[in-house]
Protein backbone atom coordinates (compact mmCIF):
# COMPACT_ATOMS: atom_id res chain seq x y z
CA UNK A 1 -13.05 -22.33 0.73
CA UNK A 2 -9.88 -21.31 2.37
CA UNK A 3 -6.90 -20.98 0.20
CA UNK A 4 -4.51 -20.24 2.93
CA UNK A 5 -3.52 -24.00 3.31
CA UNK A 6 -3.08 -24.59 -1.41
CA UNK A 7 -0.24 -25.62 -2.73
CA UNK A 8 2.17 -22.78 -4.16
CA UNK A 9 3.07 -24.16 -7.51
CA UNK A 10 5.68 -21.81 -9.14
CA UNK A 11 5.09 -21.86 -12.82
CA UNK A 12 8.25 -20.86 -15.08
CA UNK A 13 8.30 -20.62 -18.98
CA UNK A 14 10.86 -23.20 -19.43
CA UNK A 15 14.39 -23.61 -20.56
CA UNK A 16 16.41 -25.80 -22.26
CA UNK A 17 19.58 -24.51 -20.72
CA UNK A 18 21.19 -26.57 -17.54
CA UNK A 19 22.11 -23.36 -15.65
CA UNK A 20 18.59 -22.23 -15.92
CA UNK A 21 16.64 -24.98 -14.89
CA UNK A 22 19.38 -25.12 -12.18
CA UNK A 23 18.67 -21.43 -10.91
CA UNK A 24 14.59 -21.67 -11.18
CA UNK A 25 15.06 -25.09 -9.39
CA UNK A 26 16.94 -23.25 -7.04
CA UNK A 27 14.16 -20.59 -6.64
CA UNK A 28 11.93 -22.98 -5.99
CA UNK A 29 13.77 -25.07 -3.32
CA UNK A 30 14.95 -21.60 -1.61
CA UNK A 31 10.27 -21.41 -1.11
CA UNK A 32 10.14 -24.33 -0.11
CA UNK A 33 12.89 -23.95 2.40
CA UNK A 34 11.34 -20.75 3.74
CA UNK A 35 7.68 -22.33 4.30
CA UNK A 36 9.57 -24.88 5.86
CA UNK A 37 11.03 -22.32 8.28
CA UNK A 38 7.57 -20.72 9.16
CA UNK A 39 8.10 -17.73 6.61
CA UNK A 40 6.28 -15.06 8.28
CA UNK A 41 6.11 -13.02 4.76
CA UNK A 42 2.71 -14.47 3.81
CA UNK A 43 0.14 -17.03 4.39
CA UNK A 44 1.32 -21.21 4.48
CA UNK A 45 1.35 -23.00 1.15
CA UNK A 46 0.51 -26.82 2.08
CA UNK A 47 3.19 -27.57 0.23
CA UNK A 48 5.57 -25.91 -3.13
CA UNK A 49 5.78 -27.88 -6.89
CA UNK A 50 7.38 -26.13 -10.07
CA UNK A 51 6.06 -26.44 -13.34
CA UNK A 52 6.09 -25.09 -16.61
CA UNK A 53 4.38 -23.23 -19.46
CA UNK A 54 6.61 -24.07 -22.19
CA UNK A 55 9.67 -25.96 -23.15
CA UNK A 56 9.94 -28.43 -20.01
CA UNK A 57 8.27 -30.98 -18.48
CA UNK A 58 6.04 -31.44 -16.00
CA UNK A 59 3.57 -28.83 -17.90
CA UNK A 60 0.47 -27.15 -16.31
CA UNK A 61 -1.71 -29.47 -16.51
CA UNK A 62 0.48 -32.51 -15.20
CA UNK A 63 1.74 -30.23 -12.18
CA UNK A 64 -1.34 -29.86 -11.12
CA UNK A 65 -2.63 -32.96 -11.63
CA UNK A 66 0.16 -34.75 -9.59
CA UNK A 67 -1.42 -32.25 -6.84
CA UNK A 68 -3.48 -34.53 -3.74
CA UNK A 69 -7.26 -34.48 -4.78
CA UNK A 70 -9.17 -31.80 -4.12
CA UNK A 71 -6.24 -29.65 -2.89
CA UNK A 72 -6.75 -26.13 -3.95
CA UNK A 73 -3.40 -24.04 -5.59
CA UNK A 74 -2.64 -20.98 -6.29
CA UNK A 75 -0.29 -20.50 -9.57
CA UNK A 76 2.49 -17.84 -8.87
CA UNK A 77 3.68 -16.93 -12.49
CA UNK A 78 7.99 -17.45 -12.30
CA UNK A 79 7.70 -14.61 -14.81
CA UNK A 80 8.85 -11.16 -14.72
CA UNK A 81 6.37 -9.54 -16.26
CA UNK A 82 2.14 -10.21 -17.55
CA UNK A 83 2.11 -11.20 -20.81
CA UNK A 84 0.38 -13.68 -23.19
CA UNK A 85 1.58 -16.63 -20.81
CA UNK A 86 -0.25 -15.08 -17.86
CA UNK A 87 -3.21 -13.36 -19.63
CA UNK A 88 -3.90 -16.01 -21.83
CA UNK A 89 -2.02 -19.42 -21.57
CA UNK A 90 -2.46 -19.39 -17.64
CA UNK A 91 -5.42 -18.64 -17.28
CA UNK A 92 -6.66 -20.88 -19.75
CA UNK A 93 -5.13 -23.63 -18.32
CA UNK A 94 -6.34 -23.10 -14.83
CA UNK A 95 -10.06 -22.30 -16.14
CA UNK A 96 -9.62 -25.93 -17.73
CA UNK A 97 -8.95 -27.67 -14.26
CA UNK A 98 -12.25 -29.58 -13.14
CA UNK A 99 -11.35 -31.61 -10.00
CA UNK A 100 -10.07 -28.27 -7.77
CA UNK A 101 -10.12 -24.95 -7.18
CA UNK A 102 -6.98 -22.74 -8.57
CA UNK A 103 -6.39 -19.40 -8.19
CA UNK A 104 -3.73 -17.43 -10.36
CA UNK A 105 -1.36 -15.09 -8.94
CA UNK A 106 0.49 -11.95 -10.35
CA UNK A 107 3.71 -11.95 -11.90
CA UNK A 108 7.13 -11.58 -9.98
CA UNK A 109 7.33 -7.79 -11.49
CA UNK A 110 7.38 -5.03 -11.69
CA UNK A 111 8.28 -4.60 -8.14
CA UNK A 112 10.97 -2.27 -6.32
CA UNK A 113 12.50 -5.16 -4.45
CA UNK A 114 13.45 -6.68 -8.04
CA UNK A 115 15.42 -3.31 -8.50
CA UNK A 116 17.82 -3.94 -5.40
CA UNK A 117 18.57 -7.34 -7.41
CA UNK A 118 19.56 -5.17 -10.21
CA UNK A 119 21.65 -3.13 -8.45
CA UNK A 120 23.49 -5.99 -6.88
CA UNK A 121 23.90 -7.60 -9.93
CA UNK A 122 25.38 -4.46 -11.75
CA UNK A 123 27.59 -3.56 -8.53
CA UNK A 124 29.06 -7.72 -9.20
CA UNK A 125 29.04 -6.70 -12.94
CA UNK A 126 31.90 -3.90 -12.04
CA UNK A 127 29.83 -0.98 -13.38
CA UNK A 128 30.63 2.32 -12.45
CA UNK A 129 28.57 6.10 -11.63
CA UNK A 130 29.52 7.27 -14.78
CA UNK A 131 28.65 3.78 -17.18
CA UNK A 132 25.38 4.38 -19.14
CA UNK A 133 22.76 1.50 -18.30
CA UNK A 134 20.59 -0.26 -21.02
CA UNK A 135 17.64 -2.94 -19.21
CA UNK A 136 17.84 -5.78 -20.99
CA UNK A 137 14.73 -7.63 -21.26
CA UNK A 138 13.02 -10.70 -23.14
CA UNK A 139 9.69 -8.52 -24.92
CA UNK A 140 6.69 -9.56 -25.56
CA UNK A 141 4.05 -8.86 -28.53
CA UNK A 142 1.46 -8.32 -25.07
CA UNK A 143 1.49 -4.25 -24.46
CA UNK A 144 0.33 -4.86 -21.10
CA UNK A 145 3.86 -6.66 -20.24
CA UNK A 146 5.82 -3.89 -22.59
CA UNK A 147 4.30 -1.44 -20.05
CA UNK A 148 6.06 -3.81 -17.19
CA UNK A 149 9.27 -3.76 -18.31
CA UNK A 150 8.99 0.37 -19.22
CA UNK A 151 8.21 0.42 -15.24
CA UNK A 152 11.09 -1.20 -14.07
CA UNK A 153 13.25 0.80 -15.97
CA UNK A 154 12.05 3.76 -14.81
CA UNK A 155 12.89 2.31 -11.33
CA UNK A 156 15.83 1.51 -11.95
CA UNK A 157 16.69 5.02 -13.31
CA UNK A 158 15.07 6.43 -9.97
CA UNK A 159 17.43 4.11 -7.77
CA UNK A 160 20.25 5.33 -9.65
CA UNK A 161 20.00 8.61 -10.31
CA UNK A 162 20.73 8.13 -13.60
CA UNK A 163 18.44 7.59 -17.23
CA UNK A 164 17.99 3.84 -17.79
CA UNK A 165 16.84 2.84 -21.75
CA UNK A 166 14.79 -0.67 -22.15
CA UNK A 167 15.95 -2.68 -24.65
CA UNK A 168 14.05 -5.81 -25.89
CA UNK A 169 15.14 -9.05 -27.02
CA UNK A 170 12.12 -9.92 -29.23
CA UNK A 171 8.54 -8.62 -30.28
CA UNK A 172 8.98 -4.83 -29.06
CA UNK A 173 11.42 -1.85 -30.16
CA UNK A 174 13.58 -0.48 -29.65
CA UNK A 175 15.83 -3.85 -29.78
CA UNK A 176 18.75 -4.40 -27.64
CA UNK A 177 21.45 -4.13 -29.87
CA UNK A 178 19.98 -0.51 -31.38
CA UNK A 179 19.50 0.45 -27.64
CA UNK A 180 22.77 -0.23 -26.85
CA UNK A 181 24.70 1.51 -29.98
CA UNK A 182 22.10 4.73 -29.46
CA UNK A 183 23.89 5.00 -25.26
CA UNK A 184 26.78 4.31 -27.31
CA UNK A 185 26.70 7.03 -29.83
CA UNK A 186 25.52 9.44 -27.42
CA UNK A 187 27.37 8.40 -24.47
CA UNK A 188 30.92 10.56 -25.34
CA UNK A 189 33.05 7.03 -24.60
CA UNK A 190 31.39 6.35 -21.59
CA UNK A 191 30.68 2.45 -20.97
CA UNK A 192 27.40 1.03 -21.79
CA UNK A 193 26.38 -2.08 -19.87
CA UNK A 194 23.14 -4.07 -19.82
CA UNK A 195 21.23 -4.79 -17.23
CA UNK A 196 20.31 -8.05 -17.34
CA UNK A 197 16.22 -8.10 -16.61
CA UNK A 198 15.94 -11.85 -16.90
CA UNK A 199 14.95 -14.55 -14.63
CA UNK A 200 17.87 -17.28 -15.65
CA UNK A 201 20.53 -18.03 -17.96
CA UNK A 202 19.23 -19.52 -21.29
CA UNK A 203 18.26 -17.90 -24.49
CA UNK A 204 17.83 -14.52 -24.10
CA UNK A 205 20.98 -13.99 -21.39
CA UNK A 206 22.85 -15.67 -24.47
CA UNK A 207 21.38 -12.95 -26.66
CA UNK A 208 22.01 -9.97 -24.31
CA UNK A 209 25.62 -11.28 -23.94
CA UNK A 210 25.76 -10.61 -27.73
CA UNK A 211 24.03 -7.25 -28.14
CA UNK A 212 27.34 -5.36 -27.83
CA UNK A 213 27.52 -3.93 -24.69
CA UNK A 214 30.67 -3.16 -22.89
CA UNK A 215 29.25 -5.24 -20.00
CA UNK A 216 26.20 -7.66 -19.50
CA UNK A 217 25.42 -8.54 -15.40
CA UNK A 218 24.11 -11.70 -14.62
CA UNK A 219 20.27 -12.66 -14.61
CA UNK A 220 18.62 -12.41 -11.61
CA UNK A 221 18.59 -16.14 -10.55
CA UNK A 222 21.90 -18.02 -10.95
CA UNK A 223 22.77 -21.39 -10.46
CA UNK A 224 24.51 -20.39 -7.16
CA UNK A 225 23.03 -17.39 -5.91
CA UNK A 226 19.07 -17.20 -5.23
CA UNK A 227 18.41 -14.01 -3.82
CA UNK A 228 16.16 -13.85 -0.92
CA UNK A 229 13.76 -10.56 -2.61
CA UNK A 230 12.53 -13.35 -5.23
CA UNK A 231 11.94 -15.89 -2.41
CA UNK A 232 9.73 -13.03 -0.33
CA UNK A 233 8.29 -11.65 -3.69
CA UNK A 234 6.91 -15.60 -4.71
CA UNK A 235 5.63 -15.66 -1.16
CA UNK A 236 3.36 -12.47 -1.05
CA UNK A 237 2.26 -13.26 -4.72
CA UNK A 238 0.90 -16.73 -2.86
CA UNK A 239 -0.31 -14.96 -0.33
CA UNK A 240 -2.05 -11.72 -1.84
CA UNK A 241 -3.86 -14.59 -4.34
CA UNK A 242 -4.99 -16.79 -1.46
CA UNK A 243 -6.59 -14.18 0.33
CA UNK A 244 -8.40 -13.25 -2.63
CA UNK A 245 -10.02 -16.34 -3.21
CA UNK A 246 -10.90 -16.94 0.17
CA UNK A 247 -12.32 -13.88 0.75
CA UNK A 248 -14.28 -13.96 -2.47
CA UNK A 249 -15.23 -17.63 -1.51
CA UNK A 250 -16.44 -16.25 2.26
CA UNK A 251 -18.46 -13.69 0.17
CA UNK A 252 -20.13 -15.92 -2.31
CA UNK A 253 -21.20 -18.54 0.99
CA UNK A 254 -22.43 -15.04 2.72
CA UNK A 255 -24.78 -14.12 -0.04
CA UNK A 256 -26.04 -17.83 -0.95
């Protein structure tokens, strides 16, 4: 079966903050917009839906439900990084889908265009060549999406020439707020500001804000400013996962 022609449905986790569905909303539209425009960045999506993995509605199950019969997808993760809601509540949705054929995509990150989105957001944030940079990200109690957010720090340091710690908002260590006072203690008065690695506003942007850095950027996404790297990165995760499945699918017909 060809995949080229599934639906693209962009799974977030979920907010309960206004701004944030606002800005994934906006993510979404911003797809949508581009298949419209004959993206040339990856293969057609018959059409784009968003759904979610936790907190909002329409869940997994309903998005793809509400999907024409038959229709394959392919589920791009609206998350930065593989974790348990990839790895386990994903997939585990999508290997409980009877009626059509869904393939799951990777993650948004890591990925080096995702560091030029850092580095705008940090140049908008008024840091400086001197400040001392802390990633700020959500966690997770999943190793393999610890190891994710390790890797974008270390491209982030590459970019700028400069160390970058990871701090973590939940399940991993060191925290934020001990990340942040260690650059501070060691840092000779030098500005510490965290770099916001985070999809939306919501919860954890409200924590960062709070860790006690001198400044915290912006998530990626805002309400009013979808940058175009996410909209190409969403794309080739469709893409890369619908060639996959077709190709396996043209295998499986060649050896039946």
């Amino acid at each position: 079966m060809d995949f080229t022609g599934a639906a693209l449905v962009g799974i977030s986790h979920g907010t309960a903050s206004p701004d944030g569905q606002v800005a994934v909303r906006g993510l979404i539209d911003a797809v949508e917009a581009a298949v419209g425009e004959g993206s040339p960045l990856a293969a057609s999506p018959a059409m784009v839906r968003l759904g979610h993995v936790d907190v909002q509605q329409p869940d997994v199950a309903a998005t793809l439900a509400a999907l024409p019969p038959s229709l394959p997808a392919v589920v791009v993760p609206l998350l930065l990084s593989a974790g348990y809601h990839v790895h386990v509540d994903l997939r585990r949705e999508i290997e409980a889908v009877a009626d059509r054929r869904v393939r799951l995509a990777a993650a948004l990150g890591p990925d080096d265009r995702l560091v030029g989105v850092l580095r705008r957001r940090l140049d908008e944030a008024g840091a400086a060549p001197d400040d001392l940079v802390v990633l700020a990200v959500a966690g997770s109690s999943d190793e393999r999406a610890v190891d994710d957010c390790r890797d974008m720090g270390e491209r982030l340091a590459a970019a700028l020439g400069a160390p970058v710690t990871v701090g973590f908002l939940s399940a991993a260590e060191p925290r934020l707020a001990d990340a942040i006072a260690a650059a501070r203690l060691g840092g000779a008065g030098r500005r510490v500001i965290a770099a916001s690695y985070l999809l939306a506003p919501g919860y954890f942007q409200d924590l960062a804000a709070s860790a006690g850095a001198d400044l915290v950027t912006d998530p990626l996404l805002t309400p009013n400013d979808t940058p175009s790297a996410l909209v190409d990165i969403v794309l080739d995760r469709f893409a890369a996962a619908a060639a996959a499945a077709s190709a396996a699918s043209a295998a499986s017909a060649a050896g039946a």
